[in-house]
PDB file of N, CA and C in Angstrom:
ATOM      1  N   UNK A   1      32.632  -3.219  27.368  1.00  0.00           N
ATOM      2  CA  UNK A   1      33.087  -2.419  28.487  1.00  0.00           C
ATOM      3  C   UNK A   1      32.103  -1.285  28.706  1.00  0.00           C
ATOM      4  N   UNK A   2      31.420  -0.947  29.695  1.00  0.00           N
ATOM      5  CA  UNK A   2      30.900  -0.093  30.114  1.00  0.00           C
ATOM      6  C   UNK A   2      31.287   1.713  30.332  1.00  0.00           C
ATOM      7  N   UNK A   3      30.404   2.397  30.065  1.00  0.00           N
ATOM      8  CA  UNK A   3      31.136   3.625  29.832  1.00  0.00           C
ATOM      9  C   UNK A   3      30.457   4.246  31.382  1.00  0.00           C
ATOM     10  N   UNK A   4      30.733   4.966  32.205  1.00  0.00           N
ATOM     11  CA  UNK A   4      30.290   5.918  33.091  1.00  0.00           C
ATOM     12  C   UNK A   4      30.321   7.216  33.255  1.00  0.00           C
ATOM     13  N   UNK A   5      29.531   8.123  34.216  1.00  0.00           N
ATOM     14  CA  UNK A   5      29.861   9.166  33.919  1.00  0.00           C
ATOM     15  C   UNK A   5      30.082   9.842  35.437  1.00  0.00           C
ATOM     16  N   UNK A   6      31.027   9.916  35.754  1.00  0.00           N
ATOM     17  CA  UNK A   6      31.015   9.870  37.483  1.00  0.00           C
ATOM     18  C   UNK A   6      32.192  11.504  37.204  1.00  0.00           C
ATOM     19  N   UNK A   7      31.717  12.326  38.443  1.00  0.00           N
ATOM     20  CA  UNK A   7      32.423  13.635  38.848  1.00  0.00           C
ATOM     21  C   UNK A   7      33.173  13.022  39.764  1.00  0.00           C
ATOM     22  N   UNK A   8      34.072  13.191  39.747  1.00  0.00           N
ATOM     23  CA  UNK A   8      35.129  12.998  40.908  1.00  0.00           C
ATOM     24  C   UNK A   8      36.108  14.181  41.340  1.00  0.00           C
ATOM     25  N   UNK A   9      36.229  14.142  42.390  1.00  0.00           N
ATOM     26  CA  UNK A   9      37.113  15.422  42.893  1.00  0.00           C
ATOM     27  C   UNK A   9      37.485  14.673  44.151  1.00  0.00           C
ATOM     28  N   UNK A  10      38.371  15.606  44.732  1.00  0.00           N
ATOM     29  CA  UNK A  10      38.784  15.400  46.335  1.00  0.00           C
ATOM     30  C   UNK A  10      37.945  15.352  46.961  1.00  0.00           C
ATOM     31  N   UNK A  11      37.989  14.212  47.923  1.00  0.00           N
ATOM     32  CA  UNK A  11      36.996  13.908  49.174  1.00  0.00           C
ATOM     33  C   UNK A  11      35.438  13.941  48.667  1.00  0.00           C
ATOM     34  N   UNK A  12      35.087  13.629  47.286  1.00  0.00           N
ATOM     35  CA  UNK A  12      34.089  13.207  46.667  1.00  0.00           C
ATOM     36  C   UNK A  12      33.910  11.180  46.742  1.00  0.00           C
ATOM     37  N   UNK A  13      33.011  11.318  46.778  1.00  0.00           N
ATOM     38  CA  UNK A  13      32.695   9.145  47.095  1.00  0.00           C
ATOM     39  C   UNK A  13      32.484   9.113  45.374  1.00  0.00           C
ATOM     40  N   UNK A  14      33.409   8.242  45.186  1.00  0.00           N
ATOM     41  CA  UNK A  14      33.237   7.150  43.807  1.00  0.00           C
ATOM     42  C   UNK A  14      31.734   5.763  44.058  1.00  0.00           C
ATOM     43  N   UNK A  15      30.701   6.093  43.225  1.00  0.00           N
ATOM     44  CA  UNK A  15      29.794   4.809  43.006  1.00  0.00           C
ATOM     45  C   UNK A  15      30.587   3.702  43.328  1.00  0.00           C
ATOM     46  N   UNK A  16      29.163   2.716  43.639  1.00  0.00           N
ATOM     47  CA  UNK A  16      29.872   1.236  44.009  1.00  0.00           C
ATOM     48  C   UNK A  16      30.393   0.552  42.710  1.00  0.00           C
ATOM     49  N   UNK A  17      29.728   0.973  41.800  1.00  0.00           N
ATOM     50  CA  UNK A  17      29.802   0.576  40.332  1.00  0.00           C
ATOM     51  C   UNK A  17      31.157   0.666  39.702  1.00  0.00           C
ATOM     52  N   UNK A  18      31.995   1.989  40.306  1.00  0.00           N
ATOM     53  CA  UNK A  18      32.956   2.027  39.102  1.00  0.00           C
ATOM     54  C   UNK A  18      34.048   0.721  39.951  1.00  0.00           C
ATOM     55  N   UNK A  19      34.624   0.701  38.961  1.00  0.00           N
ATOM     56  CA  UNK A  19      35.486  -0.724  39.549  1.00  0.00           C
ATOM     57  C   UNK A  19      36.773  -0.361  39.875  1.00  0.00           C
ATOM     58  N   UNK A  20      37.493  -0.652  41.207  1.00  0.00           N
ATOM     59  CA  UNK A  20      38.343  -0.290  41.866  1.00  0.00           C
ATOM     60  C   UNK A  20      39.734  -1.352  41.656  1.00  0.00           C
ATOM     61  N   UNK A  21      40.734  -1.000  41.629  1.00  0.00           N
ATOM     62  CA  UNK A  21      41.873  -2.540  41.590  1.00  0.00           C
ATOM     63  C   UNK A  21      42.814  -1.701  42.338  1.00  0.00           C
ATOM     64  N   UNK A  22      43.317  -2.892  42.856  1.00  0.00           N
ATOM     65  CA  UNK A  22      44.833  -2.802  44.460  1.00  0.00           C
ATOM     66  C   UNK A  22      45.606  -2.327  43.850  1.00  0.00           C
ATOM     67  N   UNK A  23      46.486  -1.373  44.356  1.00  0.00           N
ATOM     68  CA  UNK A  23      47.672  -0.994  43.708  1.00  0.00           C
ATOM     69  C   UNK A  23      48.696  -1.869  43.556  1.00  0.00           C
ATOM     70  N   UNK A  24      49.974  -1.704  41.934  1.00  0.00           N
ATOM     71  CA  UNK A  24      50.925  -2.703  41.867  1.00  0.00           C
ATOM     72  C   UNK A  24      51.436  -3.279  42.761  1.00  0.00           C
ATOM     73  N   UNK A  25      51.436  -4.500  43.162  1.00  0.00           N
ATOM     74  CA  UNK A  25      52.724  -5.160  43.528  1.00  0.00           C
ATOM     75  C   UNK A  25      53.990  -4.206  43.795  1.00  0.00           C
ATOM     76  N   UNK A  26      54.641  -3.984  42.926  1.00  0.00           N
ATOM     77  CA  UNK A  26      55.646  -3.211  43.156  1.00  0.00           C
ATOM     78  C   UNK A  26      55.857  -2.057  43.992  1.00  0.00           C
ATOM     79  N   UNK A  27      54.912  -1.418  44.094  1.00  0.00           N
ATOM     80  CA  UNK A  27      54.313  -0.151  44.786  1.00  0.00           C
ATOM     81  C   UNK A  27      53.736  -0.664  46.237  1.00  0.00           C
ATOM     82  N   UNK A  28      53.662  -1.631  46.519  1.00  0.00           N
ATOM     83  CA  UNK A  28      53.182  -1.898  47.817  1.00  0.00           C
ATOM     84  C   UNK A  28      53.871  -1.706  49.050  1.00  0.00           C
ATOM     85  N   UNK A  29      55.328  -2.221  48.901  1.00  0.00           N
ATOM     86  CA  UNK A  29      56.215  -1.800  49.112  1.00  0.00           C
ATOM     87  C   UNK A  29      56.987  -0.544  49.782  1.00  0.00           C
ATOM     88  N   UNK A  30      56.315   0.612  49.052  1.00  0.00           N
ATOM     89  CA  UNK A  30      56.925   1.587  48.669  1.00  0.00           C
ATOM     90  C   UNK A  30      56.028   2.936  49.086  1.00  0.00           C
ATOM     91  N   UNK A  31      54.622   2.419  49.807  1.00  0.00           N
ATOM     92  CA  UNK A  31      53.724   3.084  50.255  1.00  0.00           C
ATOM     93  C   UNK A  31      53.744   3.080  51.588  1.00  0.00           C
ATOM     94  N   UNK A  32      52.763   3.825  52.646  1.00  0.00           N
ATOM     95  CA  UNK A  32      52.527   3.723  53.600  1.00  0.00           C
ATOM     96  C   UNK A  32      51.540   2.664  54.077  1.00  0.00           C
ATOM     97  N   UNK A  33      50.659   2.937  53.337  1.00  0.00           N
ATOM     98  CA  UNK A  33      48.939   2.113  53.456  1.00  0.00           C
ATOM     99  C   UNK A  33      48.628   1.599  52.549  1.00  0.00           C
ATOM    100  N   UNK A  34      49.365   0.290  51.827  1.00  0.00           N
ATOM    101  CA  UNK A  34      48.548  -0.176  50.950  1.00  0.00           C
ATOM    102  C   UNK A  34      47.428  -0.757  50.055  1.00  0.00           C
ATOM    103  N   UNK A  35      46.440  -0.052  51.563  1.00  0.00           N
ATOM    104  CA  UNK A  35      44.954  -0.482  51.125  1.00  0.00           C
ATOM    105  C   UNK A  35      44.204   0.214  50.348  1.00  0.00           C
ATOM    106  N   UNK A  36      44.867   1.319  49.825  1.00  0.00           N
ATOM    107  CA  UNK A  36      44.145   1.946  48.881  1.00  0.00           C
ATOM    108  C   UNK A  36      43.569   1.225  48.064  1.00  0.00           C
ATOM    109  N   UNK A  37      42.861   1.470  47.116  1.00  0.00           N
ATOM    110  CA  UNK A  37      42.558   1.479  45.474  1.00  0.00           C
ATOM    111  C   UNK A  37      42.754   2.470  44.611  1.00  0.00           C
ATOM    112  N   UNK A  38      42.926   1.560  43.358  1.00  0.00           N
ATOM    113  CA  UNK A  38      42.770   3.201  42.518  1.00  0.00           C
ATOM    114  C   UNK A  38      41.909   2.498  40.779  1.00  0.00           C
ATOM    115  N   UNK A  39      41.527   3.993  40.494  1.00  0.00           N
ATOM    116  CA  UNK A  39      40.744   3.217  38.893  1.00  0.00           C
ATOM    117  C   UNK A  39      41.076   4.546  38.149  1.00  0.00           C
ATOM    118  N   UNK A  40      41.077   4.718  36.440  1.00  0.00           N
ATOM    119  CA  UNK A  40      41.981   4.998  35.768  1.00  0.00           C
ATOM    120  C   UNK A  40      40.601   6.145  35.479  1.00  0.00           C
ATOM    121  N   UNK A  41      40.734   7.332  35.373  1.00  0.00           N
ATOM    122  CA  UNK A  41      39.497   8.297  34.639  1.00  0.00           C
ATOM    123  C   UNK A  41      40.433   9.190  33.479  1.00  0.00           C
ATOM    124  N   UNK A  42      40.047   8.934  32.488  1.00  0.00           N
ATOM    125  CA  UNK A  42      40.613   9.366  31.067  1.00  0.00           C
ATOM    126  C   UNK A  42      42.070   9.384  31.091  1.00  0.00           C
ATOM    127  N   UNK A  43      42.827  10.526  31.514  1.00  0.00           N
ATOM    128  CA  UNK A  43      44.521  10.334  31.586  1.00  0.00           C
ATOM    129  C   UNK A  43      44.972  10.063  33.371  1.00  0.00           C
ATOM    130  N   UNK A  44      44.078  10.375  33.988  1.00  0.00           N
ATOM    131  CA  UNK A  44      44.260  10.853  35.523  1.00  0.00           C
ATOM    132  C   UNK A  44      44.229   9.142  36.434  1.00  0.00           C
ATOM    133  N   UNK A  45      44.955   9.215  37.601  1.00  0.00           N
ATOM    134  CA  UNK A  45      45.026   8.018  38.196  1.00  0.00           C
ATOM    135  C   UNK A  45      44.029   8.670  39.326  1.00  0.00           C
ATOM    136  N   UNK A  46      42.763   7.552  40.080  1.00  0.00           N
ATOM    137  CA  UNK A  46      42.507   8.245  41.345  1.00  0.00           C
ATOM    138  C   UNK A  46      42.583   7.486  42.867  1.00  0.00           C
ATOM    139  N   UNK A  47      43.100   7.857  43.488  1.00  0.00           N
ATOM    140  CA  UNK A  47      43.374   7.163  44.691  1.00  0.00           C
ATOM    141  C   UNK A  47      42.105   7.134  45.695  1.00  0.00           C
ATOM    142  N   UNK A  48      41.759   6.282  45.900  1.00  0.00           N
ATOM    143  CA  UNK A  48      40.856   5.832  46.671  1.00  0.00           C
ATOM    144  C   UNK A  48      40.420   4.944  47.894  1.00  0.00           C
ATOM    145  N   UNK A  49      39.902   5.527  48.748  1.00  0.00           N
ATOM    146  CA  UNK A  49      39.994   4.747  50.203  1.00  0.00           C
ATOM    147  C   UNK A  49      39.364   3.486  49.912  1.00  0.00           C
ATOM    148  N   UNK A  50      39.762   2.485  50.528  1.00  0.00           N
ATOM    149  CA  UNK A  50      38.934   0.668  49.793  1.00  0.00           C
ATOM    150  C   UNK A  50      37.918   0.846  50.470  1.00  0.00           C
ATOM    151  N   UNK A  51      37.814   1.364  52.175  1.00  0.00           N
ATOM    152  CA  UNK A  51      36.739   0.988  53.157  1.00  0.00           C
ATOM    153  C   UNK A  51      35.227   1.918  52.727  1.00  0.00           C
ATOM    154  N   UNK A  52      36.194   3.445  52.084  1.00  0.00           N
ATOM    155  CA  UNK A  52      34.977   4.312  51.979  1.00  0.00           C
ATOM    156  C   UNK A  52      34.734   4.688  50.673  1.00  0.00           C
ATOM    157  N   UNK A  53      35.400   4.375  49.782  1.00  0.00           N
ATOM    158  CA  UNK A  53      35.368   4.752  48.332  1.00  0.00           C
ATOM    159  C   UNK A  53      35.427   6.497  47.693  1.00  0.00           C
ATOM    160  N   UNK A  54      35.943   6.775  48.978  1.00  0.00           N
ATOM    161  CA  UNK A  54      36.434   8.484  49.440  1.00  0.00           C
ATOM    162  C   UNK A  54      37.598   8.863  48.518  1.00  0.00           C
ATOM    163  N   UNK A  55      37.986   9.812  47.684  1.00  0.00           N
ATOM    164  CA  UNK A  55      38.598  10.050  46.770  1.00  0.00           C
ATOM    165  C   UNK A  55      39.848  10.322  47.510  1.00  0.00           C
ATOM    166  N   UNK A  56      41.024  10.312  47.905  1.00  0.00           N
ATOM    167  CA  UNK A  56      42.309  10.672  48.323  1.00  0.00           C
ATOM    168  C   UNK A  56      42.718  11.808  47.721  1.00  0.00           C
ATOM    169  N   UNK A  57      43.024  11.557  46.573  1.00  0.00           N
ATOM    170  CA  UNK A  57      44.179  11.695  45.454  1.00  0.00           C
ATOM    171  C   UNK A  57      43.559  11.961  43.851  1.00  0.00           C
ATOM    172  N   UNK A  58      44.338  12.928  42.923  1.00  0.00           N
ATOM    173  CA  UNK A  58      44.104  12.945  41.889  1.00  0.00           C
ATOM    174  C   UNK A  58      45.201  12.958  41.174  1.00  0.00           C
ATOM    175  N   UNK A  59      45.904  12.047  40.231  1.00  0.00           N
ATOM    176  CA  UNK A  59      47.376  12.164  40.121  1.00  0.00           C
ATOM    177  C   UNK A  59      47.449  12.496  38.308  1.00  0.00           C
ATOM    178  N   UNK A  60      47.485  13.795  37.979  1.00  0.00           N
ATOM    179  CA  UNK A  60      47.145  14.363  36.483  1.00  0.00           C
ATOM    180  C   UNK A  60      48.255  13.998  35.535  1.00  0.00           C
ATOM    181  N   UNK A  61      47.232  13.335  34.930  1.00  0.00           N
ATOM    182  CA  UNK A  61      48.274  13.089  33.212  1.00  0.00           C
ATOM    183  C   UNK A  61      49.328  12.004  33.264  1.00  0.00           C
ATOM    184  N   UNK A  62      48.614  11.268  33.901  1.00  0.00           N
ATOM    185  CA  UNK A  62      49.836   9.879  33.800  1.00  0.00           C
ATOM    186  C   UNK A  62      50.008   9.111  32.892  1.00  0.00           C
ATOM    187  N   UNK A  63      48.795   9.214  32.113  1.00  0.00           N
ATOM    188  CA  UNK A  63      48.581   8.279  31.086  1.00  0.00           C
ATOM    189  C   UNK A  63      49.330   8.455  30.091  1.00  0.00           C
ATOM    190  N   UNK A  64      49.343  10.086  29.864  1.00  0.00           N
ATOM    191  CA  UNK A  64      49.391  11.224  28.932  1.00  0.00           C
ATOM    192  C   UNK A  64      51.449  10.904  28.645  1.00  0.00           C
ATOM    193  N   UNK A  65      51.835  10.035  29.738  1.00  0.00           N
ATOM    194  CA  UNK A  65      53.455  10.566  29.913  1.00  0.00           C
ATOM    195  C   UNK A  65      53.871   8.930  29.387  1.00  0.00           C
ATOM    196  N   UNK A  66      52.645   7.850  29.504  1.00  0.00           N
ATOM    197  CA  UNK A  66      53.435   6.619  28.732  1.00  0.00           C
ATOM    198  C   UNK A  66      53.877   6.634  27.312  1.00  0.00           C
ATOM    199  N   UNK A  67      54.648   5.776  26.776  1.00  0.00           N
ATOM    200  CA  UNK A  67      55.178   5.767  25.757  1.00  0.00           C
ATOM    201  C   UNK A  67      54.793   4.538  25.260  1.00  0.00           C
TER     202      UNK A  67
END
């Protein structure tokens, strides 16, 4: 698995490199626009535009709250 080292913030562009996946199934549903993407940076989820790879969203410590 590859390690990267990418800054990300709001309305910052994610590389073509880091790898993006569709949001759950379940959640599709339950959204407005389910064309986002999102990819996992240490505990943080980041939401990401598919067309522009434009940062949305930073959703803190999600990881941090599984059990």
């Amino acid at each position: 698995m590859a390690t990267y080292s990418v800054n990300v913030s709001v309305g910052g562009t994610v590389p073509n490199s880091v790898a993006l996946f569709p949001p759950p199934y379940d959640l599709i549903s339950k959204v407005s626009d389910p064309s986002f993407r999102y990819f996992v940076w240490g505990q943080n989820v980041v939401i990401v535009d598919a067309e522009t790879n434009v940062v949305n969203a930073i959703i803190p410590d999600v990881l941090a709250h599984q059990a």
